[in-house]
Protein backbone atom coordinates (compact mmCIF):
# COMPACT_ATOMS: atom_id res chain seq x y z
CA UNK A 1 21.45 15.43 -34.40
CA UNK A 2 22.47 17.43 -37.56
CA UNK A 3 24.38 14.41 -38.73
CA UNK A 4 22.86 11.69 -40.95
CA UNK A 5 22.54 8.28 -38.96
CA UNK A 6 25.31 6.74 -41.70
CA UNK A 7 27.20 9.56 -40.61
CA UNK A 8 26.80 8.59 -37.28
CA UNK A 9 28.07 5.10 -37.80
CA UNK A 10 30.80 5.97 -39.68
CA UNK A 11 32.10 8.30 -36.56
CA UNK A 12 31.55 5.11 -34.86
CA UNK A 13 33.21 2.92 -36.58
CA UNK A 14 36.31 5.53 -36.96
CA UNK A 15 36.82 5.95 -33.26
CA UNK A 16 36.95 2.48 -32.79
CA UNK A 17 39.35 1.89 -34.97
CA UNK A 18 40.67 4.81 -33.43
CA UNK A 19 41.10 2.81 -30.13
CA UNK A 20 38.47 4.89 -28.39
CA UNK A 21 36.13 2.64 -25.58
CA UNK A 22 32.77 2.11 -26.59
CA UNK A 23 30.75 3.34 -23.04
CA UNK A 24 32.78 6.92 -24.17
CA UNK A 25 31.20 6.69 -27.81
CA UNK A 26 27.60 5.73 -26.18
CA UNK A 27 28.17 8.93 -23.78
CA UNK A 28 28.88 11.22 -26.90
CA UNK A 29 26.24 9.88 -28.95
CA UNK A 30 23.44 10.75 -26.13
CA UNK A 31 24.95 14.31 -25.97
CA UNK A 32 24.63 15.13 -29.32
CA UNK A 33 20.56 13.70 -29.43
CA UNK A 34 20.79 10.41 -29.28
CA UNK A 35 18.83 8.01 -26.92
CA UNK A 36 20.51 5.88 -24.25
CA UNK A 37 19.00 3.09 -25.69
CA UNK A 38 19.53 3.62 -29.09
CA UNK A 39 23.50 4.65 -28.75
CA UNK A 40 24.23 1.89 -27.05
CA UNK A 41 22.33 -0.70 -29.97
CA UNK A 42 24.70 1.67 -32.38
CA UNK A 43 28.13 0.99 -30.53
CA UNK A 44 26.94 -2.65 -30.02
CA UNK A 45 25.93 -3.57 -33.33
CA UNK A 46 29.13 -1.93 -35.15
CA UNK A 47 31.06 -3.67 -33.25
CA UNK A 48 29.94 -6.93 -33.22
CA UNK A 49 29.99 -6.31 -37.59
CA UNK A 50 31.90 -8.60 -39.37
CA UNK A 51 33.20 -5.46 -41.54
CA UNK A 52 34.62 -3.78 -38.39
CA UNK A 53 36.39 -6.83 -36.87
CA UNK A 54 38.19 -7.16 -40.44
CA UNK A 55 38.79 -3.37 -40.60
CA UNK A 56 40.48 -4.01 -36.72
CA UNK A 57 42.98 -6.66 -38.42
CA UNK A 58 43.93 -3.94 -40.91
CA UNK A 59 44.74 -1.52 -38.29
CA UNK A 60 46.76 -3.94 -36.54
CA UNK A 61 49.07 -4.73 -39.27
CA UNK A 62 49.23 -1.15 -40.08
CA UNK A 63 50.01 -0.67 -36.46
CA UNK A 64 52.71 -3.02 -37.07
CA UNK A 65 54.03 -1.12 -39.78
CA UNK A 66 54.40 1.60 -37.73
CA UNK A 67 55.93 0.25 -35.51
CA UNK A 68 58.55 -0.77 -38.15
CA UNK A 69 58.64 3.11 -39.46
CA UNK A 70 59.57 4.25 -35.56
CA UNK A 71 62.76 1.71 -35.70
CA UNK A 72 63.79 3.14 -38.58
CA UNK A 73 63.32 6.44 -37.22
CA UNK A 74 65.00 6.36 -33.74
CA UNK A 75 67.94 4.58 -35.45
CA UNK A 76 68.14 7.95 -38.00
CA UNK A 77 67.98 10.00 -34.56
CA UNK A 78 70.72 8.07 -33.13
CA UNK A 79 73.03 9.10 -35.84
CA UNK A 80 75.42 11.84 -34.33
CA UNK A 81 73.77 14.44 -36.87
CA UNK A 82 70.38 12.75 -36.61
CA UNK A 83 68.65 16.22 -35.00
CA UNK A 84 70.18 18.27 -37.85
CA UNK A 85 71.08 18.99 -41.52
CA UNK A 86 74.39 18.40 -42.39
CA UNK A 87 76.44 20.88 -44.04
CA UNK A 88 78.98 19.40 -46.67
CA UNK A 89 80.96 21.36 -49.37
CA UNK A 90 80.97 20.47 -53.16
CA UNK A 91 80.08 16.69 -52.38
CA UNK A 92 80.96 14.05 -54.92
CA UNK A 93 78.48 12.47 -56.99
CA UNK A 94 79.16 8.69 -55.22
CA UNK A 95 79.26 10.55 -51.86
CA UNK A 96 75.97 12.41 -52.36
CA UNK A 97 74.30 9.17 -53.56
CA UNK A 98 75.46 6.66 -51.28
CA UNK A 99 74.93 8.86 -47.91
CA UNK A 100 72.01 10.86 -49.10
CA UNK A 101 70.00 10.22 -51.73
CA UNK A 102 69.89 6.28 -51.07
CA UNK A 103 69.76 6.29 -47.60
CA UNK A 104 67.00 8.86 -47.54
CA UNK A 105 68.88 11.46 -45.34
CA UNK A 106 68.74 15.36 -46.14
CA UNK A 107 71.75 17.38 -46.87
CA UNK A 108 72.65 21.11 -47.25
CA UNK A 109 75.88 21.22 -50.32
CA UNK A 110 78.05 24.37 -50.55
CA UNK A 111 79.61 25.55 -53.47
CA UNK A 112 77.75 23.16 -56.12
CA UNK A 113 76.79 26.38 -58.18
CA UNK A 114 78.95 28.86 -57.57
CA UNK A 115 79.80 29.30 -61.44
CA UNK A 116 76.13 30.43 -62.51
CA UNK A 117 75.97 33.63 -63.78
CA UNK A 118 72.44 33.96 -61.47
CA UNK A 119 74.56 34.39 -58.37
CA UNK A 120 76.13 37.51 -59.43
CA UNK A 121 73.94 38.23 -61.76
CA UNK A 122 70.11 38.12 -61.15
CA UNK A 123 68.54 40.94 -58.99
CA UNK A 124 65.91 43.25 -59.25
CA UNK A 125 66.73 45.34 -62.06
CA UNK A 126 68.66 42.62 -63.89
CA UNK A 127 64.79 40.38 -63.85
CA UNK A 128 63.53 44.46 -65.30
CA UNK A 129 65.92 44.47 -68.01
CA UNK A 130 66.07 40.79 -69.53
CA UNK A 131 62.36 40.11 -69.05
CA UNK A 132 60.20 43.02 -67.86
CA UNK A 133 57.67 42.71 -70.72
CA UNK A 134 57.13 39.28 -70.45
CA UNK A 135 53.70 38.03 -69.11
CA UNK A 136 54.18 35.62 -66.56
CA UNK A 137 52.03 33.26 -63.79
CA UNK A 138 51.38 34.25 -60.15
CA UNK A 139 49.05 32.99 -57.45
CA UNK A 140 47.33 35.75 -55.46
CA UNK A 141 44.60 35.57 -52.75
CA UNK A 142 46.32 33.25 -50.59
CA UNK A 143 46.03 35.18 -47.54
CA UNK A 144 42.17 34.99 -47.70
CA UNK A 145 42.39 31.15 -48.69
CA UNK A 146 43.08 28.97 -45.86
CA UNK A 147 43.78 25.84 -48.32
CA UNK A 148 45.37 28.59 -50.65
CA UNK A 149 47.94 25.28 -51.23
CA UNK A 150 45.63 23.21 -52.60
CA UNK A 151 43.51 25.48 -54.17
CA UNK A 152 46.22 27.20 -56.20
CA UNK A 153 44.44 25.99 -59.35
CA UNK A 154 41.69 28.87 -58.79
CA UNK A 155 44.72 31.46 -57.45
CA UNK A 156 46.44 32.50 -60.55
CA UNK A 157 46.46 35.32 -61.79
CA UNK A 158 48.52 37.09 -65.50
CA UNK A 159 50.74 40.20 -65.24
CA UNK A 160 54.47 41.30 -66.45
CA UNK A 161 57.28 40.16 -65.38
CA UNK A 162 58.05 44.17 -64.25
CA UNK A 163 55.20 44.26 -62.32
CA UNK A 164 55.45 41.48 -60.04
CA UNK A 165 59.00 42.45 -59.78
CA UNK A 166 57.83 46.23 -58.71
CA UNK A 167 55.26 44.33 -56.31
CA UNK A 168 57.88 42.28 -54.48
CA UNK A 169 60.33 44.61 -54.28
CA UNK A 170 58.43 47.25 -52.72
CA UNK A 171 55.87 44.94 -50.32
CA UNK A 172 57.00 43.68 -46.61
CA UNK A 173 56.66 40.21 -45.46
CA UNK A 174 53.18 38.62 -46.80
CA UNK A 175 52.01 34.90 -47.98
CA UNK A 176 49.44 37.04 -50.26
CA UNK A 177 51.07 36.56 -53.93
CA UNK A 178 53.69 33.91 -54.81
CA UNK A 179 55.71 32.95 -58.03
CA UNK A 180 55.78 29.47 -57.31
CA UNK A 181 56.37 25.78 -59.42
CA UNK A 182 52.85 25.40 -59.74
CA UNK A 183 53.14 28.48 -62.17
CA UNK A 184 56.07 27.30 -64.14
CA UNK A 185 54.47 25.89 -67.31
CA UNK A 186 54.16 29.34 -68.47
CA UNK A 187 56.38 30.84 -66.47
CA UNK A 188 59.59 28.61 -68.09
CA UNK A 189 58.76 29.95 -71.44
CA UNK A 190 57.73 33.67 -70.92
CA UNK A 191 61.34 33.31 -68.44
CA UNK A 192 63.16 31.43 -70.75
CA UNK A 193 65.84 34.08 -70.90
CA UNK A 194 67.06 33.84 -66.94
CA UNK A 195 67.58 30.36 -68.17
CA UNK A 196 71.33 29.78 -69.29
CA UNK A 197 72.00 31.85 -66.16
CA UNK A 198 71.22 28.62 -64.21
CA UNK A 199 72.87 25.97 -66.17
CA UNK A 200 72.33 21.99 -65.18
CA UNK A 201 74.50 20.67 -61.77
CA UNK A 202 75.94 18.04 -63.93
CA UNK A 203 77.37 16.46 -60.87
CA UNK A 204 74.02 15.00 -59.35
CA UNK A 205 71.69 15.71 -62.40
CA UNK A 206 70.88 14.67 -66.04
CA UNK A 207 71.59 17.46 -68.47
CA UNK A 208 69.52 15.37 -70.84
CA UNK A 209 66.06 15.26 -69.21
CA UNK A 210 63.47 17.70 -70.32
CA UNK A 211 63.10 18.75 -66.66
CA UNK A 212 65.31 22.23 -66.49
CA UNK A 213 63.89 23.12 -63.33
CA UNK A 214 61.52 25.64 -61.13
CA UNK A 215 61.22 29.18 -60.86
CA UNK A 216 60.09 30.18 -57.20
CA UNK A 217 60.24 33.79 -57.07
CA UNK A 218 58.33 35.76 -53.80
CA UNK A 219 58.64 38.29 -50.64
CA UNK A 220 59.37 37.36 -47.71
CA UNK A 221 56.67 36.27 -45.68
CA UNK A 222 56.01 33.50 -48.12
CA UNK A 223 54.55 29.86 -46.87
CA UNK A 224 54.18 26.50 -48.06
CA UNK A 225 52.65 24.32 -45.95
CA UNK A 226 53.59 21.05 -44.45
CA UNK A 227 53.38 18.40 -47.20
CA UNK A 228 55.54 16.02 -48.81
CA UNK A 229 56.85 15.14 -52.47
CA UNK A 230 56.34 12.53 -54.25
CA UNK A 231 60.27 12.93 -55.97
CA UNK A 232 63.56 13.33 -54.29
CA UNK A 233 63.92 17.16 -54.55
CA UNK A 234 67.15 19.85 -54.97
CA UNK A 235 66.41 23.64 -53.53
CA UNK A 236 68.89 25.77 -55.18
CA UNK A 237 68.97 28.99 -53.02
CA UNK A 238 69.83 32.27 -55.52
CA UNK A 239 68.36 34.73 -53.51
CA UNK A 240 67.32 35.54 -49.72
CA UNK A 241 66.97 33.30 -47.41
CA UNK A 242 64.09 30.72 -46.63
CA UNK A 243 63.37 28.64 -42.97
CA UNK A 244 62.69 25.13 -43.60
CA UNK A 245 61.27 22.82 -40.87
CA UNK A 246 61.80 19.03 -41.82
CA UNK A 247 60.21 15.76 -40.66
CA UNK A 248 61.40 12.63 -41.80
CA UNK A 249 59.20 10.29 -44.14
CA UNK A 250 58.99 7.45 -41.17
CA UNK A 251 57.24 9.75 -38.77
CA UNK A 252 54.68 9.85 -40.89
CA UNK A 253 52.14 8.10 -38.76
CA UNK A 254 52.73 11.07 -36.52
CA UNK A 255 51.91 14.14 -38.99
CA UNK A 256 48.27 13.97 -38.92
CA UNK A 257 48.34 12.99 -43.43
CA UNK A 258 44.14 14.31 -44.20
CA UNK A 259 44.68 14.50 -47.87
CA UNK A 260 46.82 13.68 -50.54
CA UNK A 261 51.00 14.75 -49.48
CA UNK A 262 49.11 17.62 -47.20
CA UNK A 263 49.49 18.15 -43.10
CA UNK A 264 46.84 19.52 -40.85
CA UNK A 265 49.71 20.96 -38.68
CA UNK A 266 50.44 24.18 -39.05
CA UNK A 267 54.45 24.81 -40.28
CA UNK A 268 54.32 28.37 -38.97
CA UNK A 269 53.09 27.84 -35.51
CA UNK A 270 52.75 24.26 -34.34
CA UNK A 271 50.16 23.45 -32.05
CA UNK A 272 51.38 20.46 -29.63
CA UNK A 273 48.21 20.55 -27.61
CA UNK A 274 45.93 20.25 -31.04
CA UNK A 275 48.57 17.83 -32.50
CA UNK A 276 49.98 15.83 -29.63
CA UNK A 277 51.58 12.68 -31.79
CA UNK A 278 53.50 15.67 -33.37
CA UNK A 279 56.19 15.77 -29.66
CA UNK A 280 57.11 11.88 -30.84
CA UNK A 281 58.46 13.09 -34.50
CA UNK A 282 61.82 14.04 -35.20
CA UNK A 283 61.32 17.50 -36.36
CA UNK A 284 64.22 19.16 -37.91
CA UNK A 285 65.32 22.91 -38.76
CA UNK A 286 67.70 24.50 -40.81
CA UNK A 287 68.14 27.67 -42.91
CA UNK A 288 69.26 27.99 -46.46
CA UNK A 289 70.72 31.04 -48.17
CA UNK A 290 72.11 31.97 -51.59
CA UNK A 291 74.56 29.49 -52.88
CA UNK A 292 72.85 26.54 -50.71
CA UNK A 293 71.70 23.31 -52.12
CA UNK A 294 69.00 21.36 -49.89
CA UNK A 295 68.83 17.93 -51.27
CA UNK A 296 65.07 17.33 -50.33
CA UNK A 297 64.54 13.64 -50.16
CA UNK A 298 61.35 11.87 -51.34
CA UNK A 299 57.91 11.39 -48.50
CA UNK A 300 59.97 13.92 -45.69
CA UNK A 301 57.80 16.62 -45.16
CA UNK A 302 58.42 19.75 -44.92
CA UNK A 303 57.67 23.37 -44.52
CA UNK A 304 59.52 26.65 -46.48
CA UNK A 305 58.86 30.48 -44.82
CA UNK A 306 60.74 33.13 -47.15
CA UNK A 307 63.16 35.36 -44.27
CA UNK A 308 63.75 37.61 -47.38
CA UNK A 309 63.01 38.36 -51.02
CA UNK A 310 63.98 35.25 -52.26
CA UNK A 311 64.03 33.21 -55.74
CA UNK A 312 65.08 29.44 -55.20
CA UNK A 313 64.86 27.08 -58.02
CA UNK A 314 64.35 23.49 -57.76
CA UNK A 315 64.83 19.88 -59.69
CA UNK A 316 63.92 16.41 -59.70
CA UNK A 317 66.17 15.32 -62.60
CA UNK A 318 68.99 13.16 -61.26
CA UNK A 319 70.95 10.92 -62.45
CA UNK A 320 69.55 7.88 -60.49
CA UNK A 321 65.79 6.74 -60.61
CA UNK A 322 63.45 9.42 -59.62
CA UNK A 323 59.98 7.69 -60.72
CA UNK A 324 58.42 6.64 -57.17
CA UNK A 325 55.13 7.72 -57.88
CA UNK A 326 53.69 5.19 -60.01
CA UNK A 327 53.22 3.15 -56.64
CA UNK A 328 51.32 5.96 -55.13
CA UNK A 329 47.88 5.90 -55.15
CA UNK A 330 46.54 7.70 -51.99
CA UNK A 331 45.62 11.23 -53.66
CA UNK A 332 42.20 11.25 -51.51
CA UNK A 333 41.21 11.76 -47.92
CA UNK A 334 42.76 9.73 -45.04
C-alpha cells in the first residue's frame, strides 16, 4: 500500500463518480494491501458522505451537459461535409463569418494570400540572406521530453538565424528542434525583416491590432500534440506541407482533457483500446500546403505533423471578437 490512505479515498471517491460499482473498488482495494474488512468500511463510508452524494449531483448535470454537447455534435456530422474540411476559394468576409467563424465550423480558403511576396519569395537561401546573422529562439530536446509541449519553457535554446536554417535544411524528419509561436517574442523582432513579406489578410483580419502574427518554422517530422486554443485561429501555409487531425470542441467529453487545453491521446498514433470514448468523436483529417488558409476555430482540438520543411504562420486578430478567454479558468488538472 504505497499510497497514502487520503490517497486512497480520493481513488475512491473518483471511481465512483466515475460510475464504477463499489464490490469492484472493495476487490481492488484488498489487492493492493488492504483488508477485507477495512475496504469495504472505505467504500461504505465514502459513499454514504454527504460530500460525495453532492459531488454525484454535479456529475449528473455535467452529464447532462454532455449530453447537450453530443446533439450539437451529431447534428455538425449530419451536415453533408460534416466528416471533412471544406475547401472554398477566396471566401468573402460575410461568407467566412457567417458559415465559419460563428458557427464554429473549420474551413480550408484558397487564394487569400496569393499576393505576398513570401510565396515566391521565402526559401532557404532567401531566410540566409535577409536574416542569417540574426539570433533567434528555438526549442530543442523535445524528443527526450515526453511533455516537451508543456515544458517548452525549459526547451529553448539561442542560435542564428543561418544556423537553424543549415540545421533544417540538411536534417530528415525529427520532432527534436522546432521554431515554434512559443518562441516568437524574440523571434518577431530578431525576424522583423521577413515581415512585410507577409502583409495583414485584410479581408478577415484587423490591420490595426498589435498582433502581426507567428513564425512556425521546422523539419518535417515536427509534432504538436492534441490540445486546443483558447482563440479562433488562421494557419497560413508558406511552405511544405503539414497533416492536421481535428476534433470538434463538443466532443470534448470524449478527448480524455488531464490538464489545461492538453490531450492524453496521442495525435500520431491513436490508441482506441487505451482511449475507447475516443471511437464516439468525430475526428477529422485534412492536409494543408503552401497557399492554404485553415481557419482553426476556438476549443476544437487538434493535432499538426510537418510532411515537409515547412514554415506556417498563424493569427488570432480578426475583425470580430476574439477575447473568449477571460471566461476560462480551468488551467489545472482535470
Amino acid at each position: 500500500m504505497s499510497r497514502s490512505i487520503d490517497d486512497w479515498r480520493r481513488w475512491i471517491a473518483e471511481n465512483l463518480l466515475l460510475g464504477a460499482p463499489g464490490p469492484a473498488l472493495q476487490a481492488a482495494l484488498v489487492q493492493h494491501g488492504f483488508d477485507a474488512d477495512e475496504a469495504t468500511r472505505e467504500v461504505d463510508a465514502a459513499l454514504a458522505s454527504p460530500y460525495l452524494q453532492g459531488g454525484t449531483r454535479l456529475r449528473n448535470r455535467l452529464r447532462k451537459r454532455d449530453w447537450t454537447l453530443s446533439v450539437y455534435g451529431e447534428l455538425s456530422r449530419m451536415r453533408a461535409s460534416g466528416n471533412t474540411v471544406e475547401r472554398r476559394e477566396r471566401l468573402s468576409r460575410d461568407e467566412f463569418f457567417e458559415q465559419y467563424y460563428f458557427q464554429n465550423r473549420p474551413v480550408i480558403i484558397t487564394g487569400a494570400f496569393d499576393s505576398w511576396p513570401a510565396r515566391t519569395q521565402w526559401n532557404f537561401d532567401y531566410f540566409r540572406e535577409r536574416c542569417g546573422d540574426c539570433e533567434v529562439e528555438v526549442q530543442f530536446g523535445r524528443n527526450s521530453d515526453p511533455n516537451y509541449e508543456i515544458n517548452q519553457p525549459k526547451l529553448k535554446r539561442i542560435m542564428r538565424f543561418r544556423d537553424y536554417v543549415d540545421l533544417v535544411a540538411g536534417s530528415g524528419a525529427t520532432n527534436d528542434f522546432y521554431m515554434t509561436a512559443n518562441n516568437t517574442s524574440r523571434n518577431r523582432e530578431s525576424l522583423a525583416a521577413l515581415w512585410p513579406d507577409v502583409p495583414t489578410i485584410c479581408e478577415y483580419l484587423d490591420p490595426a491590432s498589435g498582433d502581426s502574427g507567428f513564425f512556425w518554422f521546422g523539419p518535417a517530422g515536427t509534432k504538436t500534440p492534441f490540445h486546443h486554443d483558447l482563440t479562433n485561429n488562421f494557419m497560413a501555409q508558406v511552405m511544405g506541407r503539414k497533416l492536421i487531425r481535428l476534433v470538434p470542441m463538443s466532443d470534448t467529453p470524449r478527448m480524455y482533457n488531464d490538464l489545461h487545453c492538453y490531450s492524453q491521446v496521442d495525435g500520431s498514433a491513436i490508441d482506441i483500446a487505451r482511449f475507447p470514448a475516443l471511437q464516439q468523436a468525430n475526428l477529422i483529417e485534412c492536409t494543408i500546403g503552401p497557399g492554404d488558409l485553415l481557419f482553426l476555430p476556438i476549443g476544437w482540438w487538434h493535432y499538426v505533423e510537418g510532411l515537409e520543411p515547412s514554415v506556417t504562420m498563424t493569427y488570432t486578430n480578426f475583425v470580430a471578437r476574439n477575447d473568449f478567454c477571460d471566461t476560462y479558468d480551468t488551467y489545472h488538472e482535470l
